[in-house]
N, C-alpha and C. Protein backbone atom coordinates (compact mmCIF):
# COMPACT_ATOMS: atom_id res chain seq x y z
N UNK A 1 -14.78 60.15 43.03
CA UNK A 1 -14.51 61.55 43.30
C UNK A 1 -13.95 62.19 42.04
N UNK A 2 -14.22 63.10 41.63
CA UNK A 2 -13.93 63.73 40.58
C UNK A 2 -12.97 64.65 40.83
N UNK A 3 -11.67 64.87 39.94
CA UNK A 3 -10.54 65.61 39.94
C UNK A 3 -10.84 66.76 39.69
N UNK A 4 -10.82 68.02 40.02
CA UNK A 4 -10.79 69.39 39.88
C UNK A 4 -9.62 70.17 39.17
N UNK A 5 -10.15 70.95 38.05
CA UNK A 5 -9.36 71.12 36.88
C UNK A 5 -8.82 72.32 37.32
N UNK A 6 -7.50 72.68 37.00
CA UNK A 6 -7.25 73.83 36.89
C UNK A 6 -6.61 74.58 36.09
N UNK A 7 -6.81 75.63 35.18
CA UNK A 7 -6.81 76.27 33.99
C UNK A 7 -5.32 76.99 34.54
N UNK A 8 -4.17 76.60 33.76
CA UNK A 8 -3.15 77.47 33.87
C UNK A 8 -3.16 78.48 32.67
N UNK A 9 -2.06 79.99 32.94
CA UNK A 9 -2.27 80.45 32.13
C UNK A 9 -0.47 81.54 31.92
N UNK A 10 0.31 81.45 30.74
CA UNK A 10 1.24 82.26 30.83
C UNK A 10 1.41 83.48 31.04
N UNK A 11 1.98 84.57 31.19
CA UNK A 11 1.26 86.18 31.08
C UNK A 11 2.88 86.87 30.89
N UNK A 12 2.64 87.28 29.51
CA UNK A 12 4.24 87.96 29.18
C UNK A 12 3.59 89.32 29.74
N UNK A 13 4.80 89.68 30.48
CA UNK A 13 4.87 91.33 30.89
C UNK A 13 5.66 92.26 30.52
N UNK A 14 5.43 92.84 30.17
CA UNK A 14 6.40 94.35 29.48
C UNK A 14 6.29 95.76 30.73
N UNK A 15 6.75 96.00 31.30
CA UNK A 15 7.22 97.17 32.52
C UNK A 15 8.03 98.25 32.41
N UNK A 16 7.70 99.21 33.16
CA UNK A 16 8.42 100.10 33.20
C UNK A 16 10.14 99.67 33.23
N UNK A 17 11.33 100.15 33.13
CA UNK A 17 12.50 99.17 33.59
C UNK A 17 12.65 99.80 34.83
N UNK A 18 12.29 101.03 35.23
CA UNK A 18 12.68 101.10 36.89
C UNK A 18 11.73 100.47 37.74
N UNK A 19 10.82 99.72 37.49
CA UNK A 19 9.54 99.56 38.15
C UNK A 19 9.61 97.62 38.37
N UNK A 20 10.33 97.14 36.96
CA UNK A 20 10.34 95.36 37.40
C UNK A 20 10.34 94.69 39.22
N UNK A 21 11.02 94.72 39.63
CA UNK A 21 11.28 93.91 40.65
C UNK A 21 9.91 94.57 41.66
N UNK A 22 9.41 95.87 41.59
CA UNK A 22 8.17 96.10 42.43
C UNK A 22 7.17 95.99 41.50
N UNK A 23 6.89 95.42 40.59
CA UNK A 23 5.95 94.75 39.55
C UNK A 23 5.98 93.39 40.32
N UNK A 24 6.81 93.13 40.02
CA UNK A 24 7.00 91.27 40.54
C UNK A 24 6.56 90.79 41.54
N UNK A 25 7.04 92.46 42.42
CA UNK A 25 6.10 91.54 43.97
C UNK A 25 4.88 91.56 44.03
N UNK A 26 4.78 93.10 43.36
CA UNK A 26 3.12 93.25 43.45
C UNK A 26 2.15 92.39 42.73
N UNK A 27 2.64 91.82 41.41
CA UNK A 27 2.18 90.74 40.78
C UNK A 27 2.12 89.41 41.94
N UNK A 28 3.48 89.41 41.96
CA UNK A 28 3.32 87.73 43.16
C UNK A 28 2.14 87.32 44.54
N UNK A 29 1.59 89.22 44.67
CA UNK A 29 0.74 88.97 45.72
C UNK A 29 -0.52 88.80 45.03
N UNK A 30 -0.61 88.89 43.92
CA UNK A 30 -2.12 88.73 43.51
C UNK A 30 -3.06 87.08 43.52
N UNK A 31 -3.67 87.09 43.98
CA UNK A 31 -4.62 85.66 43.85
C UNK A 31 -4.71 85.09 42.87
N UNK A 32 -4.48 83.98 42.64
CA UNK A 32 -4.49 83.39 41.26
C UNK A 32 -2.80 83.05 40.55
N UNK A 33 -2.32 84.36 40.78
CA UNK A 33 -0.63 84.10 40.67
C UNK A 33 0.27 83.09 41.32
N UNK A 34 0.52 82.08 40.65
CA UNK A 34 1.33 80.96 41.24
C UNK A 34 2.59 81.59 41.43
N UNK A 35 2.93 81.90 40.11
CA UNK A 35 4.99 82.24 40.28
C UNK A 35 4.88 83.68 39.41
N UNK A 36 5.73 84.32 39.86
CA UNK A 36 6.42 85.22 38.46
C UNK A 36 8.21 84.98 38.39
N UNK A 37 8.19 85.31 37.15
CA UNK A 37 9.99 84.94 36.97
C UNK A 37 10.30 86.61 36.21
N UNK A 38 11.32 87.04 36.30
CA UNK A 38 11.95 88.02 35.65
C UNK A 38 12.90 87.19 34.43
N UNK A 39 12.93 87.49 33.56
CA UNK A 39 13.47 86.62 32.40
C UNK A 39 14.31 87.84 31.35
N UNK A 40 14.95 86.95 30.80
CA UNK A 40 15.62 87.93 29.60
C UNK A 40 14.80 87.82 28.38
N UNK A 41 14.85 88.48 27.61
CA UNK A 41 14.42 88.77 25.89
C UNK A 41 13.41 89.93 26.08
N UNK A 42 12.56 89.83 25.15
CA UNK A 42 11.48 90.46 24.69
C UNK A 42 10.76 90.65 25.70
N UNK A 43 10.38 90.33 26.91
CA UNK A 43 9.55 90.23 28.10
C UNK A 43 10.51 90.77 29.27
N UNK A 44 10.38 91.57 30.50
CA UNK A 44 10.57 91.74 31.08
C UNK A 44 10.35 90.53 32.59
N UNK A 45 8.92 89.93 32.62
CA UNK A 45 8.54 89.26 33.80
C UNK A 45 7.49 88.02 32.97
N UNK A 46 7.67 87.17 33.60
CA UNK A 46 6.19 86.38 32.66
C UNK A 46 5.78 85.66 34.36
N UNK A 47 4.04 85.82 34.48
CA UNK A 47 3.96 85.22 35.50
C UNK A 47 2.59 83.83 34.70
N UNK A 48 2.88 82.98 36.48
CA UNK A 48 1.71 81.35 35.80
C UNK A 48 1.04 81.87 36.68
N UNK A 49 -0.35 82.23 36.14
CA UNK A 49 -1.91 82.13 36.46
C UNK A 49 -2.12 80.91 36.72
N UNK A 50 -2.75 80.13 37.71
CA UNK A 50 -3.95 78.99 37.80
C UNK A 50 -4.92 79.44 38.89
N UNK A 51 -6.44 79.27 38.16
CA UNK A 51 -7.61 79.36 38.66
C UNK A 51 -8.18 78.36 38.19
N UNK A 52 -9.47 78.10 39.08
CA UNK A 52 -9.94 77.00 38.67
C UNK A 52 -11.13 77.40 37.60
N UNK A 53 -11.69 78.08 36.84
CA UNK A 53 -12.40 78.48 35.62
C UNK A 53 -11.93 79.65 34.41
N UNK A 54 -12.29 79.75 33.59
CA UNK A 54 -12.06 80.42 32.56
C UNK A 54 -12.34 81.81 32.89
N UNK A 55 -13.02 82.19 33.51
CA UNK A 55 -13.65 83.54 33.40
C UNK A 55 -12.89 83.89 35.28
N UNK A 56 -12.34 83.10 35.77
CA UNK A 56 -11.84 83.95 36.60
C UNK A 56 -10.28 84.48 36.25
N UNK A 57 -9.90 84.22 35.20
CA UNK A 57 -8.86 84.79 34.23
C UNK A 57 -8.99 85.94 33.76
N UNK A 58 -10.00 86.67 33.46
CA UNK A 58 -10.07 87.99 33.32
C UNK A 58 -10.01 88.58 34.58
N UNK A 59 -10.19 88.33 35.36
CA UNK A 59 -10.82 88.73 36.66
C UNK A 59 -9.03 89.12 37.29
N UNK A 60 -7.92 88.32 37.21
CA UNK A 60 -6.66 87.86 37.51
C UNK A 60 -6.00 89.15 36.76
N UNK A 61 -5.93 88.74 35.23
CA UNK A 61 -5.35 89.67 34.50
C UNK A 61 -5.99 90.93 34.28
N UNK A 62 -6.79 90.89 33.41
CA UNK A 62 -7.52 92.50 33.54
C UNK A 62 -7.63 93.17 34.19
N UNK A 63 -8.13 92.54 35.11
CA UNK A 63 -8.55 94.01 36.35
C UNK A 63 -7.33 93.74 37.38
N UNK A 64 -6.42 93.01 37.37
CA UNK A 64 -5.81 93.20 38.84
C UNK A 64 -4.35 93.25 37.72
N UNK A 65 -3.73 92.11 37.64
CA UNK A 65 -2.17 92.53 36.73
C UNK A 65 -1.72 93.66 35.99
N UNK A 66 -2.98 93.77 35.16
CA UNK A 66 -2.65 94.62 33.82
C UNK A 66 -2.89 96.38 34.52
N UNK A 67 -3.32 96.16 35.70
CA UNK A 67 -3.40 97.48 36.19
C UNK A 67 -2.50 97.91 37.70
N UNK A 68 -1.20 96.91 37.69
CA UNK A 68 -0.59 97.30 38.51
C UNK A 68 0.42 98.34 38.11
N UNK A 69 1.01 99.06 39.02
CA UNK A 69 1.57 100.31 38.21
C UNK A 69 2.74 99.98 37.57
N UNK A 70 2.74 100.58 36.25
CA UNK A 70 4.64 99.78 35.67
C UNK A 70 4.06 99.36 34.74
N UNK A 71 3.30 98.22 34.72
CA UNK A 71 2.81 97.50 33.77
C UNK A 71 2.28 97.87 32.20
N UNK A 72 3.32 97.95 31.30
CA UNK A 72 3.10 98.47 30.07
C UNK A 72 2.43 97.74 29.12
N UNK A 73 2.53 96.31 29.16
CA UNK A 73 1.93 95.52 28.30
C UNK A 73 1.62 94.33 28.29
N UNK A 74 0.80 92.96 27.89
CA UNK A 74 0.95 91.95 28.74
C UNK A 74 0.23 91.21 27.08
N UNK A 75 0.97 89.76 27.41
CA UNK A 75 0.46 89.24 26.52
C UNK A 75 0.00 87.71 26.91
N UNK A 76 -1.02 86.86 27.23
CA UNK A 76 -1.57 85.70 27.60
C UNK A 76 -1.46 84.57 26.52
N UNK A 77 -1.49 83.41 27.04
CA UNK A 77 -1.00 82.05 26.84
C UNK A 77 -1.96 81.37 27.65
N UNK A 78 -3.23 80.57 27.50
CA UNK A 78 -3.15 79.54 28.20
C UNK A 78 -2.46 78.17 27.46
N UNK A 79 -2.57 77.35 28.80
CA UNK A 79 -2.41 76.02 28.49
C UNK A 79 -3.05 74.95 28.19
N UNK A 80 -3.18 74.15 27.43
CA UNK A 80 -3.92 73.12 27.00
C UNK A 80 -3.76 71.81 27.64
N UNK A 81 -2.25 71.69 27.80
CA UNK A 81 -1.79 70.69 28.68
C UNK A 81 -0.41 70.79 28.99
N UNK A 82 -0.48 70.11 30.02
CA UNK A 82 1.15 70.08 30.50
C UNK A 82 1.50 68.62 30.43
N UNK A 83 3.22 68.92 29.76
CA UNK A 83 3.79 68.05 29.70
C UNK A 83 5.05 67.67 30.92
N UNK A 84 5.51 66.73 31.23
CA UNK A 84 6.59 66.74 32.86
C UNK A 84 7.52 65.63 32.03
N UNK A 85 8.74 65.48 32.45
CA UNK A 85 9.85 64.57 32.30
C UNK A 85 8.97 63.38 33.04
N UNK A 86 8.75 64.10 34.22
CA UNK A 86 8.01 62.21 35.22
C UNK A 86 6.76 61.97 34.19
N UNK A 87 6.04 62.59 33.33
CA UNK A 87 4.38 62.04 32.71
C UNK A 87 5.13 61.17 31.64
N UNK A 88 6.43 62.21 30.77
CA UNK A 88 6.76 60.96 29.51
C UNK A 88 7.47 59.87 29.92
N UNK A 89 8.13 59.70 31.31
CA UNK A 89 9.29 58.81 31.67
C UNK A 89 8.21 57.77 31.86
N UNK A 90 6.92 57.70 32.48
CA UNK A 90 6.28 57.36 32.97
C UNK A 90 5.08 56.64 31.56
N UNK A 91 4.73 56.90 30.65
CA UNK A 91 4.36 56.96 29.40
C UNK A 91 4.80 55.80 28.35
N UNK A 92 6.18 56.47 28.69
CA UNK A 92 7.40 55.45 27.61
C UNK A 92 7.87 53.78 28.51
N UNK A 93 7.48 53.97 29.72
CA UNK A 93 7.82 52.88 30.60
C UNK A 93 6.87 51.67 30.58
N UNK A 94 5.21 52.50 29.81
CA UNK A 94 4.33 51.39 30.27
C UNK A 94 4.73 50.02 29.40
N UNK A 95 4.35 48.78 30.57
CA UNK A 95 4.35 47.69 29.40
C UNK A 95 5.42 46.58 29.74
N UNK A 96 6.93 47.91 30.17
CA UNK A 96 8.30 47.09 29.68
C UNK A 96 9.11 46.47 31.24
N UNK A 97 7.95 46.17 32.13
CA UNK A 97 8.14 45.91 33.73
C UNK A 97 8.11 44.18 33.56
């Protein structure tokens, strides 16, 4: 059986400042949107995209995020791979059983 990939993706958001927290939800309901976080610095919100292909990433951000109202600016990240405390604990362990 073959494992089914799924393309994560970061998404810095820049917002109105009266508008964040109804960005967030409205972001959180979108398909494809795993999480959004409200964060400090340079970014207002950054949410994780996963779909399972490349081209349904435009589909996520372009037409649905980047045009919710508030939304001033957005900047994307995918991922190449993910790293976990359990993959390296797990990594560094082989061998020494």
């Amino acid at each position: 059986m073959e494992a089914k990939s799924v393309v994560t993706a970061f998404v810095m958001i820049q917002t109105k400042s009266d508008r964040i927290p109804e960005c967030a939800q409205e972001i959180s309901e979108i398909d494809g949107i795993s999480e959004v976080y409200s964060v400090a610095g340079d970014w207002d919100l950054i949410a994780v995209v996963r779909v399972r292909q490349h081209e349904q990433l435009a589909e996520v951000i372009a037409n649905r995020l980047s045009k919710v109202e508030g939304v001033l600016e957005t900047s994307t990240h995918i991922a190449f791979r993910a790293y976990s405390r359990h993959d390296l604990d797990a990594a560094f362990s082989l061998g020494l059983e």
